[in-house]
Protein backbone atom coordinates (compact mmCIF):
# COMPACT_ATOMS: atom_id res chain seq x y z
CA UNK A 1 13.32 -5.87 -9.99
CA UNK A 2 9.80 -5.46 -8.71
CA UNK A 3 9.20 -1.63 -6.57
CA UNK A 4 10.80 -1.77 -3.11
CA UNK A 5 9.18 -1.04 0.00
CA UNK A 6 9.95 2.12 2.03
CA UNK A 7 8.99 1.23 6.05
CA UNK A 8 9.23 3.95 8.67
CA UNK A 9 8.43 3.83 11.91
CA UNK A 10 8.28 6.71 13.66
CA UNK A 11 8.09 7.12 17.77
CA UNK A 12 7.97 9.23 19.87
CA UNK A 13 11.88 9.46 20.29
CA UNK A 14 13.14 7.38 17.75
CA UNK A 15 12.75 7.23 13.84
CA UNK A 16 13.26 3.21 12.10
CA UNK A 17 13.70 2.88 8.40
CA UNK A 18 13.86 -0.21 6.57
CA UNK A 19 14.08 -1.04 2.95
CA UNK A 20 12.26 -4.28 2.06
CA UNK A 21 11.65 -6.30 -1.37
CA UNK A 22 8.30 -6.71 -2.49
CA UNK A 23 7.97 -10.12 -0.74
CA UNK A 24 8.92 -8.38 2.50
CA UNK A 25 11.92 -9.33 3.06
CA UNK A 26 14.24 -6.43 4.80
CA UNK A 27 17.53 -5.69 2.95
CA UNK A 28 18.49 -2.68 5.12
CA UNK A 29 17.75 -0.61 8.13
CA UNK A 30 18.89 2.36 10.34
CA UNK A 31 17.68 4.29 13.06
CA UNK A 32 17.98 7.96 14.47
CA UNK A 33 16.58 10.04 16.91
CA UNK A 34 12.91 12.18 16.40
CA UNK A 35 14.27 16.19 15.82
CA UNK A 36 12.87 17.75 18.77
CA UNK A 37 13.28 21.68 17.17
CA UNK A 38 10.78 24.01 16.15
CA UNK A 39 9.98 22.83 12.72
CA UNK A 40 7.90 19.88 12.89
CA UNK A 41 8.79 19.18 8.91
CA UNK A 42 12.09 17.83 10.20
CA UNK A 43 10.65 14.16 11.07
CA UNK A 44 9.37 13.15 7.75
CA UNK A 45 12.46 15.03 6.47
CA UNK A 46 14.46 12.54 8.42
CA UNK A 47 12.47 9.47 7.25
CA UNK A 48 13.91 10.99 3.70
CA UNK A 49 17.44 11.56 4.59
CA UNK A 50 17.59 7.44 6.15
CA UNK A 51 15.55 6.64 2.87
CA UNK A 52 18.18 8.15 0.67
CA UNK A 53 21.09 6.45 2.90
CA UNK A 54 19.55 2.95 2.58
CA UNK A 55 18.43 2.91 -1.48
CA UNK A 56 21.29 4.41 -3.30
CA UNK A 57 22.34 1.36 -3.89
CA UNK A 58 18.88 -0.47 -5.34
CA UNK A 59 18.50 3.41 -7.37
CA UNK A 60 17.01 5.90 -4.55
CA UNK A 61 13.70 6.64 -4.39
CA UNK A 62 12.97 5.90 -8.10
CA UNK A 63 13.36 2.14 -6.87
CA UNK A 64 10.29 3.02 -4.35
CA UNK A 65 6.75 2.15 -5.36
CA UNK A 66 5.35 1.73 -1.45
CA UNK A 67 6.09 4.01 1.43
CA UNK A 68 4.52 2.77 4.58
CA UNK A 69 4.27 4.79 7.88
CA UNK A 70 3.75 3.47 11.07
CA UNK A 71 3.75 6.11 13.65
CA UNK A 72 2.84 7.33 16.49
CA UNK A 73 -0.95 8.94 17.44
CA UNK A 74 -3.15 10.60 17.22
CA UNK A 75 -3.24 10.66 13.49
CA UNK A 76 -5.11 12.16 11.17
CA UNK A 77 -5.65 10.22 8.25
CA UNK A 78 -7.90 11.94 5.66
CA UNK A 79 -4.61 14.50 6.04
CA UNK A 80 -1.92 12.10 6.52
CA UNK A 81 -0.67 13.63 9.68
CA UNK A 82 -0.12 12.88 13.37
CA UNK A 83 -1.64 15.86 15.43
CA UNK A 84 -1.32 17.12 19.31
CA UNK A 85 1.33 14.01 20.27
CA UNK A 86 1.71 13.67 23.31
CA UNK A 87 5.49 12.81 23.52
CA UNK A 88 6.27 15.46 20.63
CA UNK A 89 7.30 19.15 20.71
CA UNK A 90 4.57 19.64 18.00
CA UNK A 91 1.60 20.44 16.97
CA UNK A 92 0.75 18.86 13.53
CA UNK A 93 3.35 16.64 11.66
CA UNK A 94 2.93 16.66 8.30
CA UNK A 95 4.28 13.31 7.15
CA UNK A 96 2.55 13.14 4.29
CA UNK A 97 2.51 16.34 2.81
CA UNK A 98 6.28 16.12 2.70
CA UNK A 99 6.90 12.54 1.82
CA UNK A 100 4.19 12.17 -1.02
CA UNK A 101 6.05 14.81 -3.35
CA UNK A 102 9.17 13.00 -3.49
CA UNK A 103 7.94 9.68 -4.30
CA UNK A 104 5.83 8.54 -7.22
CA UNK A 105 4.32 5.41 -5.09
CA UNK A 106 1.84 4.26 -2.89
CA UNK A 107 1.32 5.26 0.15
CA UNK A 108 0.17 3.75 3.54
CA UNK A 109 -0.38 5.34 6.98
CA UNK A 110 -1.58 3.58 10.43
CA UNK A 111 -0.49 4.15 14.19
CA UNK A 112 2.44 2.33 14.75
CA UNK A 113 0.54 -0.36 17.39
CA UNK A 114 -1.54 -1.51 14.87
CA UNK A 115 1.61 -2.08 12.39
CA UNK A 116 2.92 -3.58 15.68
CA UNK A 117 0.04 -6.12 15.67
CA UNK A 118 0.05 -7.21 11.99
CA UNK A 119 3.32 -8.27 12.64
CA UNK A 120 2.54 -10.17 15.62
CA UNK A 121 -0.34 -11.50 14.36
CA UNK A 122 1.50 -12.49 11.12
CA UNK A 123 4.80 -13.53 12.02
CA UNK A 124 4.97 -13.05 15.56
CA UNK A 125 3.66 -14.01 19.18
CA UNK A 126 -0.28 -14.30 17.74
CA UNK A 127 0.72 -15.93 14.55
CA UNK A 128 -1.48 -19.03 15.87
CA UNK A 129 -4.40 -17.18 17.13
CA UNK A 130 -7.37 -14.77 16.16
CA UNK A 131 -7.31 -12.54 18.52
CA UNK A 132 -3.95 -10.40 19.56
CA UNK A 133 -2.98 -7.32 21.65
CA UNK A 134 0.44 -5.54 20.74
CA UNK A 135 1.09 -2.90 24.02
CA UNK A 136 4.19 -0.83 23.79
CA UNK A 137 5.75 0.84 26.39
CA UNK A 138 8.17 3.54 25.67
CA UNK A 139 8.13 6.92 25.59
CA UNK A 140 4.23 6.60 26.13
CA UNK A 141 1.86 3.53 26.03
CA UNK A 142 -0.11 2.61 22.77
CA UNK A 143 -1.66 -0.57 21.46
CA UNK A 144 -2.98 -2.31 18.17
CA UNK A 145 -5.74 -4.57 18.81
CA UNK A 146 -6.68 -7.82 16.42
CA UNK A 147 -9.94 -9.94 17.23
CA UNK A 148 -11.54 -12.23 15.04
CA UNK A 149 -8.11 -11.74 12.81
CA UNK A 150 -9.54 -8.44 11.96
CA UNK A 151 -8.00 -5.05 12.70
CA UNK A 152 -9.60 -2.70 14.61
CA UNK A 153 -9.32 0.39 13.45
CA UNK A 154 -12.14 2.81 14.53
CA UNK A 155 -13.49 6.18 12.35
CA UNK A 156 -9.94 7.80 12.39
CA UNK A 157 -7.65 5.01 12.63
CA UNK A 158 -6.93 5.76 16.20
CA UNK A 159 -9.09 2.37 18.27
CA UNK A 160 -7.03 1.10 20.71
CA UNK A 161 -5.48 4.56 22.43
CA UNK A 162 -4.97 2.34 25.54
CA UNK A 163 -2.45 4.61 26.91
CA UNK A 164 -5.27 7.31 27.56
CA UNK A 165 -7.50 4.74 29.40
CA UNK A 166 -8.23 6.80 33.30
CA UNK A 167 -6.20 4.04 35.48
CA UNK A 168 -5.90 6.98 38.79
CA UNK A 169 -8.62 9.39 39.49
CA UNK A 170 -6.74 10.27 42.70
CA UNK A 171 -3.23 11.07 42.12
CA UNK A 172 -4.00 12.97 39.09
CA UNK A 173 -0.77 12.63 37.27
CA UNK A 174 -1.24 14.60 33.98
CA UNK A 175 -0.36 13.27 30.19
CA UNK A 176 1.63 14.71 28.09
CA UNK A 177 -1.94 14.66 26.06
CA UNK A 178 -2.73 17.09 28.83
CA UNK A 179 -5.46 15.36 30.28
CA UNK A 180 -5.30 13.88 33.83
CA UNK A 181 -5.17 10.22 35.27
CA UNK A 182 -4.31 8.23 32.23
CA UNK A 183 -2.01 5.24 31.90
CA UNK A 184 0.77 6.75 30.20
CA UNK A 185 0.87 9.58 32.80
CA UNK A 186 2.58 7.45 35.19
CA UNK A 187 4.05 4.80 33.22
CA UNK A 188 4.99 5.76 30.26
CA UNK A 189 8.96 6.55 29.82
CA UNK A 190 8.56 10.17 29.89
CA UNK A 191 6.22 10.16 32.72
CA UNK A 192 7.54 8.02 35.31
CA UNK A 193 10.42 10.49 36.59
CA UNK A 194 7.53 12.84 37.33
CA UNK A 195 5.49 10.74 38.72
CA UNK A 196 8.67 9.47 40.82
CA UNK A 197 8.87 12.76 42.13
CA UNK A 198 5.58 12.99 42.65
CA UNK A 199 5.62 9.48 45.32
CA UNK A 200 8.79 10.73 46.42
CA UNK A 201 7.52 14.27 47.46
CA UNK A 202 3.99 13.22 48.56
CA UNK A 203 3.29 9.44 49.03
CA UNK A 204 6.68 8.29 50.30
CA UNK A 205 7.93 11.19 51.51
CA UNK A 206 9.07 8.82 55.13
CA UNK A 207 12.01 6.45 52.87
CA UNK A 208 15.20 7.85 52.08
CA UNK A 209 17.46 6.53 49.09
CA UNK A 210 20.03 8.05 46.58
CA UNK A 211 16.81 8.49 44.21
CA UNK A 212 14.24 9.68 46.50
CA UNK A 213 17.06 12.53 47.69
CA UNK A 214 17.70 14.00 44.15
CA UNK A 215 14.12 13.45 43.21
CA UNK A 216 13.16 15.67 46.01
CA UNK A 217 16.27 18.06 45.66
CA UNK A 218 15.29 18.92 41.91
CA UNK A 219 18.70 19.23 40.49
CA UNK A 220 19.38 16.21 38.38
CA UNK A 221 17.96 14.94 35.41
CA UNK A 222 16.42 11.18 36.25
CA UNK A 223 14.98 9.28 32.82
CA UNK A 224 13.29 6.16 33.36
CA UNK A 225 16.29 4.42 32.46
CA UNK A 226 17.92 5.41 35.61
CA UNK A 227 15.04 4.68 37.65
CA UNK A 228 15.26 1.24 36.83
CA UNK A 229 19.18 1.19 37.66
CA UNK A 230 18.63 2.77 40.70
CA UNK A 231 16.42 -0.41 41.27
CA UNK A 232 18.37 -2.80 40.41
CA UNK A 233 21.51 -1.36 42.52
CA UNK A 234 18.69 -1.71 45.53
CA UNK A 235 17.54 1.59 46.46
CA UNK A 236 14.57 1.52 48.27
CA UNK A 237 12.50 4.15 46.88
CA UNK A 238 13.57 2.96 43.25
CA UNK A 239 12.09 -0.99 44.51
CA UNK A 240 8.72 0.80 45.95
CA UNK A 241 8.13 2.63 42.81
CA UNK A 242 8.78 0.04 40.26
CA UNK A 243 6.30 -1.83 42.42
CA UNK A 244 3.74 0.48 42.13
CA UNK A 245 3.98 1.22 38.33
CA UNK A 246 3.39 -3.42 37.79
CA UNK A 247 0.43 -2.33 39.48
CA UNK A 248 -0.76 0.56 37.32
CA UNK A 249 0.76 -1.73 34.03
CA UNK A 250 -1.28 -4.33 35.48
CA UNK A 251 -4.32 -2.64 36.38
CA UNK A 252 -4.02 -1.01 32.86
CA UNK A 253 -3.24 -4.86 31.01
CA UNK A 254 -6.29 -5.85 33.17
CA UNK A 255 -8.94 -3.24 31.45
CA UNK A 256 -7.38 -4.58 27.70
CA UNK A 257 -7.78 -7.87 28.88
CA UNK A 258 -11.69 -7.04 29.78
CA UNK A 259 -12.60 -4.40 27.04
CA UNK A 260 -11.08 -6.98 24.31
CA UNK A 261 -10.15 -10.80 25.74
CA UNK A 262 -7.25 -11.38 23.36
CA UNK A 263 -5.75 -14.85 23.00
CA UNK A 264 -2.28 -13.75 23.04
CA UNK A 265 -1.07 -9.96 24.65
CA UNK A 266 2.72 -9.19 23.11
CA UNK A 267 4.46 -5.91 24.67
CA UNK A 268 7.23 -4.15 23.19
CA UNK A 269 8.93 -0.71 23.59
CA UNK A 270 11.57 0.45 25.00
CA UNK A 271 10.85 0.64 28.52
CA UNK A 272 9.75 -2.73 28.30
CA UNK A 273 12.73 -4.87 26.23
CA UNK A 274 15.15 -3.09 27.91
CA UNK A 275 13.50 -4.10 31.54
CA UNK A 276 11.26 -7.61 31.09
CA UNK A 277 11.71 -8.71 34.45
CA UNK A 278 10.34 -5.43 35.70
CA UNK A 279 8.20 -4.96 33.49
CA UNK A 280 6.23 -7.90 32.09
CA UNK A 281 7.07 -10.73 34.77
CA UNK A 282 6.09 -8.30 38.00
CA UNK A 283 2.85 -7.00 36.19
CA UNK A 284 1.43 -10.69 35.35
CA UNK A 285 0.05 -11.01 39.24
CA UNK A 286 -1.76 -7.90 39.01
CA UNK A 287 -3.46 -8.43 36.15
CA UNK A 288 -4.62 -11.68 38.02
CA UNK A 289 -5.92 -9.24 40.66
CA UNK A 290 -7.96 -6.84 38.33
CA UNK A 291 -9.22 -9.00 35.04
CA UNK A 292 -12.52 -10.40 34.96
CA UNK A 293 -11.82 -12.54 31.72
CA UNK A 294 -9.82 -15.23 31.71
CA UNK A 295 -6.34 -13.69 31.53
CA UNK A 296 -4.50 -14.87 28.04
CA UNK A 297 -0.63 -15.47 27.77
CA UNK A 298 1.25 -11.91 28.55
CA UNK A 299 4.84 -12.02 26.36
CA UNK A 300 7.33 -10.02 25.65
CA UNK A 301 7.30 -9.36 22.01
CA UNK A 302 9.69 -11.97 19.91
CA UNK A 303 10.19 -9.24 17.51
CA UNK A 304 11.95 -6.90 19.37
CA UNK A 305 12.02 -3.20 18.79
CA UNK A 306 11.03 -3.87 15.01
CA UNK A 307 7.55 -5.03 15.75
CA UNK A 308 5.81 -1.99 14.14
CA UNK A 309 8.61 -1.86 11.41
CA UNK A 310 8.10 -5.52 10.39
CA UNK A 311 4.11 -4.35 10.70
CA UNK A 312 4.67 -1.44 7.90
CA UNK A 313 6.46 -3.86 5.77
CA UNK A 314 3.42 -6.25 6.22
CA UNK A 315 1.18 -3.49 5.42
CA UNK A 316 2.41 -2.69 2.72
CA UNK A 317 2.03 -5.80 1.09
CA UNK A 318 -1.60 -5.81 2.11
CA UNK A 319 -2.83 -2.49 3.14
CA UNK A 320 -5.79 -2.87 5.87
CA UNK A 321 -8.65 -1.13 5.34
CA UNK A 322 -8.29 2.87 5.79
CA UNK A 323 -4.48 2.80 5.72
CA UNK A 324 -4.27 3.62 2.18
CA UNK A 325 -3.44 7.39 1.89
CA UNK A 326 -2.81 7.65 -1.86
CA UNK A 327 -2.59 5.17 -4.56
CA UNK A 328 0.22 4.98 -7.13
């Protein structure tokens, strides 16, 4: 049997291994969630421990001759690490520094939208077009941009940081990058129960609901995963909130749609698969509002949350230029 592929995709909450022939095909896969303690070792470590789980049956990690990463930014690829991530408790991960001592392969390292947008541009929502935008929103907001079927890449692998593009410069939400105004500050998965409080504190301080109440009170724990209950039970402050973030997604879809006028625009994440209808369908008539180009087809991705899995698979195959960290 040929070398297998080791895929990894790692987010900013959760970690996705696959195991994949050298035709690409995936023969296993598992999931678990991004260690959040004080060693920042412990996420490559876990992209081991899945590895080990999923290959002891094709020989471990002797049957390995490609590991590809796919993960979150910014990265630093002349080290083969991701540095100051915004929806991390670290500073530096050293992915590669751990992983390349325990396999004798190849390795490959890009952000985890541009895996995202092989794959749709290979086998997914752009597989009939040149030019493709892959926009997640999870935990943050990221993208992997394809135009002319090239990847763009940029001088450190880290084009396309859509989710730092200024969409407020009045509300001045701040990032988890630390800097104020940008996309993911307000509608990223980890932001928006901040910024809820924010509206429900400031801007809508008049309408009372179940949400806006313990939003204002301070003693519960709201994830973005309740928000969106909360508006699908009805409550009012939940409705007027998800309506203002399909603004800011489409104000934010609008400036990708200008800066890159992509054929096809495919959006995964979390935040997004788990909510289409309030995600992608109510930001489609803002976009409308705020593009200048002629707006392209806006989709939900068709691959689901393995988009920048399938992408590291994909990569691996046939690296893109810069990915390569170390040859076997």
């Amino acid at each position: 049997m040929e070398g297998l592929i080791l895929a990894a995709d790692i987010g900013g909450t959760v970690i996705r291994v696959a195991i994949a022939d050298s035709q690409g095909r995936m023969l296993e896969k598992a999931s678990t969630l991004v260690p959040k303690g004080h060693d920042a070792r412990a996420v490559p470590m876990k992209v081991l421990e899945l590895c080990d789980a999923l290959s002891i049956k094709y020989g471990g990690r002797r049957s390995i001759s490609k590991v590809s990463i796919a993960a979150i930014g910014p990265l630093d690829i002349t080290t083969g690490a991701i540095v100051r991530p915004a929806n991390m408790p670290y500073d530096r991960v050293p992915i590669m520094e751990v992983l390349c001592d325990c396999f004798d392969a190849t390795f490959i390292l890009l952000n985890d939208c541009n895996a995202a947008a092989i794959a749709e541009k290979l086998v997914g929502a752009g597989k009939d077009v040149d030019d493709v935008v892959y926009i997640t929103v999870s935990s943050g907001i990221g993208g992997g941009v394809i135009l002319d079927g090239k990847l763009l890449l940029g001088k450190d692998g880290n084009a396309a940081e859509i989710g730092h593009m200024v969409v407020d410069m009045d509300m001045g939400m701040t990032c988890g990058c630390g800097k104020k105004g940008h996309w993911e500050a307000y509608c990223g998965g980890n932001s928006m129960p901040k910024f809820a409080k924010f509206l429900a504190e400031n801007k809508y301080s008049n309408v009372d609901s179940i949400l806006a109440r313990k939003l204002r009170e301070g003693k519960h724990i709201i994830s973005a995963k309740d928000v969106f209950n909360y508006a699908r039970s009805g409550d009012e402050f939940a409705l007027m909130f998800i309506d203002k973030i399909a603004e800011i997604n489409g104000a934010g879809v609008a400036n990708v749609v200008n800066a890159f006028d992509p054929s096809v625009i495919s959006i995964g994440g979390s935040v997004t698969l788990n909510n289409v209808d309030l995600v992608v369908d109510k930001l489609k008539p803002f976009v409308e509002r705020y593009a200048v180009n002629r707006v392209p087809k806006i989709v939900p991705t068709p691959l689901g949350h393995d988009a920048p899995l399938i992408g590291a698979i994909l990569a691996a195959i046939n690296p893109p230029p810069k990915s390569v960290f170390k040859s076997l």
